[in-house]
Protein backbone atom coordinates (compact mmCIF):
# COMPACT_ATOMS: atom_id res chain seq x y z
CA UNK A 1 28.73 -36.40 1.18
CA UNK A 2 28.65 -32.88 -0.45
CA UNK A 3 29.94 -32.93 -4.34
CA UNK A 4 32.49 -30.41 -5.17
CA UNK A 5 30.74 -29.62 -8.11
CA UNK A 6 27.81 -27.10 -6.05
CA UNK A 7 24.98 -29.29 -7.29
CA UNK A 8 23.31 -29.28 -4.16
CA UNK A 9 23.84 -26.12 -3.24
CA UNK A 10 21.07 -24.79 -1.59
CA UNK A 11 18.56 -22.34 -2.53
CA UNK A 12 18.88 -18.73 -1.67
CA UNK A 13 17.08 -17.04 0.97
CA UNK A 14 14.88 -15.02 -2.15
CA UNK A 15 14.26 -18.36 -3.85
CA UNK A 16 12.89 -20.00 -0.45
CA UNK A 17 10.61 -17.09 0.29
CA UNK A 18 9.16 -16.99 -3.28
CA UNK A 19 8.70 -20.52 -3.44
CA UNK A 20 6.74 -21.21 -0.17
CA UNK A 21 2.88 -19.96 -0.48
CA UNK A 22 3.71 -18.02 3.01
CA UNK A 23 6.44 -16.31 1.53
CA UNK A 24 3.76 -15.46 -1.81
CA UNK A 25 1.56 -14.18 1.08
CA UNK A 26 3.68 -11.71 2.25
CA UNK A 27 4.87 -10.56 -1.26
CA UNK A 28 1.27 -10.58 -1.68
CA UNK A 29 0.52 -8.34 1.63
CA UNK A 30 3.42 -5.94 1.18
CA UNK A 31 2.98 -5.35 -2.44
CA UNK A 32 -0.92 -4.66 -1.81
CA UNK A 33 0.40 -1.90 0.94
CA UNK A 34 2.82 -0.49 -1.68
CA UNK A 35 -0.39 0.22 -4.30
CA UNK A 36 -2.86 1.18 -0.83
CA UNK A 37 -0.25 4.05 0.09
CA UNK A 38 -0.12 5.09 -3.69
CA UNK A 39 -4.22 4.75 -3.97
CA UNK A 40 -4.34 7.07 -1.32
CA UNK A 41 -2.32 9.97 -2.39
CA UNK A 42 -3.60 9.36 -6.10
CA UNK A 43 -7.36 9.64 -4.76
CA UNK A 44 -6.34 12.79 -2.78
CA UNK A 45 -4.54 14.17 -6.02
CA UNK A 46 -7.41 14.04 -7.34
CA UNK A 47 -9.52 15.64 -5.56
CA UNK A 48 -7.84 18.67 -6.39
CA UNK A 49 -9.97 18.87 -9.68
CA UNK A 50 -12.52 20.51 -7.66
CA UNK A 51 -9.99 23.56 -7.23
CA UNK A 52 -10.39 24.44 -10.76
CA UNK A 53 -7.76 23.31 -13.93
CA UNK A 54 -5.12 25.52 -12.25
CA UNK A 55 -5.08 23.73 -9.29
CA UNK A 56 -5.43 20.79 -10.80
CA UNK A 57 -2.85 21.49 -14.03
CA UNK A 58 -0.22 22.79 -11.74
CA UNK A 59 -0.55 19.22 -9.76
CA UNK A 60 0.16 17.13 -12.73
CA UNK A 61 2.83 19.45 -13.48
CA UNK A 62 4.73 19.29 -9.99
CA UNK A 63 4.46 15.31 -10.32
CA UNK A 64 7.06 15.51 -13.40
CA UNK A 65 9.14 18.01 -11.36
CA UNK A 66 9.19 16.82 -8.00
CA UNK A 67 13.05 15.86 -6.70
CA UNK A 68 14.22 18.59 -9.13
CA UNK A 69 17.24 19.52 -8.95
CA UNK A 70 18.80 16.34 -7.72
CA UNK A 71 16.42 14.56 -10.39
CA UNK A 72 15.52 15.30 -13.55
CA UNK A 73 12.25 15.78 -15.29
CA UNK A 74 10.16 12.93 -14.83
CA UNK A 75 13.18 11.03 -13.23
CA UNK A 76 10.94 10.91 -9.83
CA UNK A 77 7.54 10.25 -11.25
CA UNK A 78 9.37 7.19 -13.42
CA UNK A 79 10.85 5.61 -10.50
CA UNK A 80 7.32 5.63 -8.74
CA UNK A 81 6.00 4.34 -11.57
CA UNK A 82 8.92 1.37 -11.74
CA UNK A 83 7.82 0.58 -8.18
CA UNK A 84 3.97 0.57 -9.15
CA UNK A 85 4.58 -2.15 -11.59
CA UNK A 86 7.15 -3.89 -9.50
CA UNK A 87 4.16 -4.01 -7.13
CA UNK A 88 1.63 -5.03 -9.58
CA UNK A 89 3.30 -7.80 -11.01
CA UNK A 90 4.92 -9.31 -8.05
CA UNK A 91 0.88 -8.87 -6.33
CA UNK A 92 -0.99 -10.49 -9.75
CA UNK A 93 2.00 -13.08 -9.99
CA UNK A 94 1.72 -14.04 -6.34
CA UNK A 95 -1.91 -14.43 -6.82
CA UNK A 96 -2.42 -16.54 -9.52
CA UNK A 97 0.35 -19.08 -8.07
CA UNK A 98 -1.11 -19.26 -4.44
CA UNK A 99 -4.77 -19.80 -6.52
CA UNK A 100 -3.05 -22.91 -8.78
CA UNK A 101 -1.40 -24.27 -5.91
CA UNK A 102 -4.76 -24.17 -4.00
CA UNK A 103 -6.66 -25.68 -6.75
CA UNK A 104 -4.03 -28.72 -7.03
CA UNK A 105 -4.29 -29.00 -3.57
CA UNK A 106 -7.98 -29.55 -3.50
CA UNK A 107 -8.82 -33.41 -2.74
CA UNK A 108 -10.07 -34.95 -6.47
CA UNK A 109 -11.14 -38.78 -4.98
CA UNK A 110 -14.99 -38.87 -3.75
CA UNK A 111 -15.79 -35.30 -5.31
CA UNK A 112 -19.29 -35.09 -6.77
CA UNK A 113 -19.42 -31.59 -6.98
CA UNK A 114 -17.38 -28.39 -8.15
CA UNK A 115 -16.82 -26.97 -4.26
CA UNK A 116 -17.88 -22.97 -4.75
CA UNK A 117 -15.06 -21.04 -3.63
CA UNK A 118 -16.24 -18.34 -0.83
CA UNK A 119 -17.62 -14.69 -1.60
CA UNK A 120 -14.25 -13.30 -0.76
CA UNK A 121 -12.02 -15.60 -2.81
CA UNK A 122 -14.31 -14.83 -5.56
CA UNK A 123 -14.26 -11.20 -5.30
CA UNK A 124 -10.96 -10.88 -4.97
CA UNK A 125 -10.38 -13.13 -8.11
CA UNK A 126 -12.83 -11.05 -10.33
CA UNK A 127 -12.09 -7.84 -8.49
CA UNK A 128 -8.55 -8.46 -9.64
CA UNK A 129 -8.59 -9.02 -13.02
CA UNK A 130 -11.44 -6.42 -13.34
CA UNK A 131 -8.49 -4.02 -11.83
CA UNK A 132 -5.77 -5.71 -14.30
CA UNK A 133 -7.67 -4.74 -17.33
CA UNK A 134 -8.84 -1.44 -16.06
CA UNK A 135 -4.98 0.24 -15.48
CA UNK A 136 -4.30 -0.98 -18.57
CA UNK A 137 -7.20 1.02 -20.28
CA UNK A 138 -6.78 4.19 -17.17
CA UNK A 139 -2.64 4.24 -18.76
CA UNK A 140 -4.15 3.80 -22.58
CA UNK A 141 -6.71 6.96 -21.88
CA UNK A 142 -5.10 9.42 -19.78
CA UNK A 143 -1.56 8.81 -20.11
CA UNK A 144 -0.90 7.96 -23.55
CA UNK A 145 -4.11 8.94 -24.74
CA UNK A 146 -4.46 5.85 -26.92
CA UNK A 147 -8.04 5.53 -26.59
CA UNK A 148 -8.88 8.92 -25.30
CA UNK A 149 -11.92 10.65 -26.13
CA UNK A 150 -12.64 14.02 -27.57
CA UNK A 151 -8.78 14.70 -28.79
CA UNK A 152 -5.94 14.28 -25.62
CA UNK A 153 -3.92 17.10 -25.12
CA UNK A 154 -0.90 16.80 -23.42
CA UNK A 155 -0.27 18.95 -20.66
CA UNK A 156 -4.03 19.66 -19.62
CA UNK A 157 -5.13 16.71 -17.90
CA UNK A 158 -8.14 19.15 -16.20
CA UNK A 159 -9.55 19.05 -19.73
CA UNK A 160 -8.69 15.08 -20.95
CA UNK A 161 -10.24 13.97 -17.35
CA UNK A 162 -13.65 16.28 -18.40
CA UNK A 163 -13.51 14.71 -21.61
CA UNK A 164 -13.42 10.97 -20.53
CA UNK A 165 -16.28 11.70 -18.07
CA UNK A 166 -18.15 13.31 -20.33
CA UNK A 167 -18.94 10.35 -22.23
CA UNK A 168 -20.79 7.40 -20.68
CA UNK A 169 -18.40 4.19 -21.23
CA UNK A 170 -15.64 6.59 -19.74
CA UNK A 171 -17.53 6.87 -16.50
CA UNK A 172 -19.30 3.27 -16.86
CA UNK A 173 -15.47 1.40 -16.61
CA UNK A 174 -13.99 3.88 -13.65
CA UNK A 175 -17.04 3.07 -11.91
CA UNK A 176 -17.27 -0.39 -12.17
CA UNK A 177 -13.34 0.08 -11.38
CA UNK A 178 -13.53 1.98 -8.56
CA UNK A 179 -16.56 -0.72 -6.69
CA UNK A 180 -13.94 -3.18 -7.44
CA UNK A 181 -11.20 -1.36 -6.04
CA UNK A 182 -13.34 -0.81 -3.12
CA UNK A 183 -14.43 -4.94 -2.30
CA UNK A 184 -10.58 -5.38 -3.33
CA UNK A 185 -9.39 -3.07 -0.67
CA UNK A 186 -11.84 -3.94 2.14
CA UNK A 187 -10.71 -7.62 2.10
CA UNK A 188 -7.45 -7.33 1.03
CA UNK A 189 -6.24 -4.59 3.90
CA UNK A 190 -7.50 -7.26 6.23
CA UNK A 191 -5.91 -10.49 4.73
CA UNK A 192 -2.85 -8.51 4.71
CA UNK A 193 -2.63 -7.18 8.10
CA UNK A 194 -3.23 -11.17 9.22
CA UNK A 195 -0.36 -12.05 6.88
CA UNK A 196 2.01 -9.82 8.44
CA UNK A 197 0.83 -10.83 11.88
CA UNK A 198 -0.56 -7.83 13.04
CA UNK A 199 -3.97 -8.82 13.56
CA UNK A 200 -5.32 -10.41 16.87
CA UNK A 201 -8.42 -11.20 19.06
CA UNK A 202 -7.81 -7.52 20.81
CA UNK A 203 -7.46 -5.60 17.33
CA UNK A 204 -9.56 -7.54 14.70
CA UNK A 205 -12.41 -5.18 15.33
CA UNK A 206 -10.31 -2.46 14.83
CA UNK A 207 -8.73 -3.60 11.65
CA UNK A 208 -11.97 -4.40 10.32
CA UNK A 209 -13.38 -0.98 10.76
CA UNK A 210 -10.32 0.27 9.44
CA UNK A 211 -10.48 -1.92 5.95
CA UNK A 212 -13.85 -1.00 6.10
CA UNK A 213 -13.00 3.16 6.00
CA UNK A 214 -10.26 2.75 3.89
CA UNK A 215 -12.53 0.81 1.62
CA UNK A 216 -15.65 3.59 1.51
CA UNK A 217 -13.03 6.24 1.61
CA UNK A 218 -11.46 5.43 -1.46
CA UNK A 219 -14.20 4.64 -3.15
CA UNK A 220 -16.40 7.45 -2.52
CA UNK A 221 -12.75 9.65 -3.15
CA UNK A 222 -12.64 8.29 -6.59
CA UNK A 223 -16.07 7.83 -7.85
CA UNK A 224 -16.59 11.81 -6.81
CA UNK A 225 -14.64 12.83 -9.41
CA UNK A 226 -16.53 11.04 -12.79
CA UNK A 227 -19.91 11.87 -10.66
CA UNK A 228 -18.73 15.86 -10.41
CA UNK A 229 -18.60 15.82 -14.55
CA UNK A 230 -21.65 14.46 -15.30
CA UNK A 231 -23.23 16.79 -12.68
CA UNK A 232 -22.00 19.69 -14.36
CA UNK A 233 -20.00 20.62 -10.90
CA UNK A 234 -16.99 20.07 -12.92
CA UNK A 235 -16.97 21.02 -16.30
């Protein structure tokens, strides 16, 4: 019989989903869409570089002011922010519990041998925390300018994006970012679209071609940019 006391009440609908690894799938899958739809406008952002600093200047500045006048300055570019690291966390959280849970899952008795996880699981794994530690330095450099090369000057980012490509650990960790982001995104685009059921015998070729130009796409997008610098085409 029920107590009065609400003991045994039971859990809520949230606290169900987050606890069951399907339910840390699909956080999984529809925070991973959240940062793909926000990789893709950030790539095409910046391919406005090659338009000259004016172009590219008067970007950066319409991110700040965008929404204005219902929002303030910055109000809109903080709130996409807020969702980014909603994303992230809930994505890098998800992950590491679904790879514990796996891992205490694994049959111990009769084991001779560490089983090798698979060339995706591992690529993710590494191509995640590669990712991790590279926003964290991307935020440090050209967003705070923490650790940013050659003097940062707010309000130019034409100028602090030459500067960071302009020296060779600046494009050495993008690039090593950006093939990351690229494995990431090829396997993770399809895990996703199985997670959230849209995949099937009839449109797995279809999804894998797309993962696979999403993938390429982004990468090539980004990896233009330190590549133009070092060139000279962008200077």
């Amino acid at each position: 019989m029920a107590s009065a006391t609400g003991t045994d009440r039971r859990p809520s609908v949230t606290r169900t989903l987050w606890d069951s690894s399907v339910g840390k799938k699909t956080i999984m899958a529809v925070s991973g869409l959240i940062m793909l739809l926000y990789l893709i406008a950030h790539m095409v952002g910046n391919l406005k570089i090659f338009f000259g600093s004016g172009e590219f200047n008067r970007y950066a500045h319409w991110l700040r002011t965008m929404g204005e006048p219902v929002l303030h300055y910055e109000w809109a570019l903080w709130l996409l922010r807020l969702v980014l690291v909603a994303a992230v966390v809930l994505h890098a959280v998800s992950a590491y519990q679904l790879s514990r849970r796996d891992i205490r899952a694994r049959p111990v008795a009769f084991v001779h041998k560490k089983p090798r996880a698979s060339y995706a699981t591992r690529t993710m794994r590494w191509g995640g925390i590669i990712l991790g530690l590279f926003i964290v330095w991307h935020i440090l450099d050209l967003t705070t300018g923490t650790v940013h090369s050659g003097g940062f000057q707010p309000g130019h980012p034409y100028q602090n994006v030459v500067d960071t490509f302009s020296t060779w650990y600046g494009n050495v960790i993008y690039i090593v970012a950006v093939v990351a982001l690229g494995f990431h995104v090829r396997h993770g685009f399809w895990s996703a679209a199985q997670t959230l059921g849209a995949g099937n015998a009839a449109r797995d070729r279809i999804l894998k071609t797309l993962a696979d130009i999403l993938a390429l796409a982004l990468t090539v997008g980004f990896v233009s940019v330190p590549v133009a610098v070092m060139t000279g085409a962008v200077s």
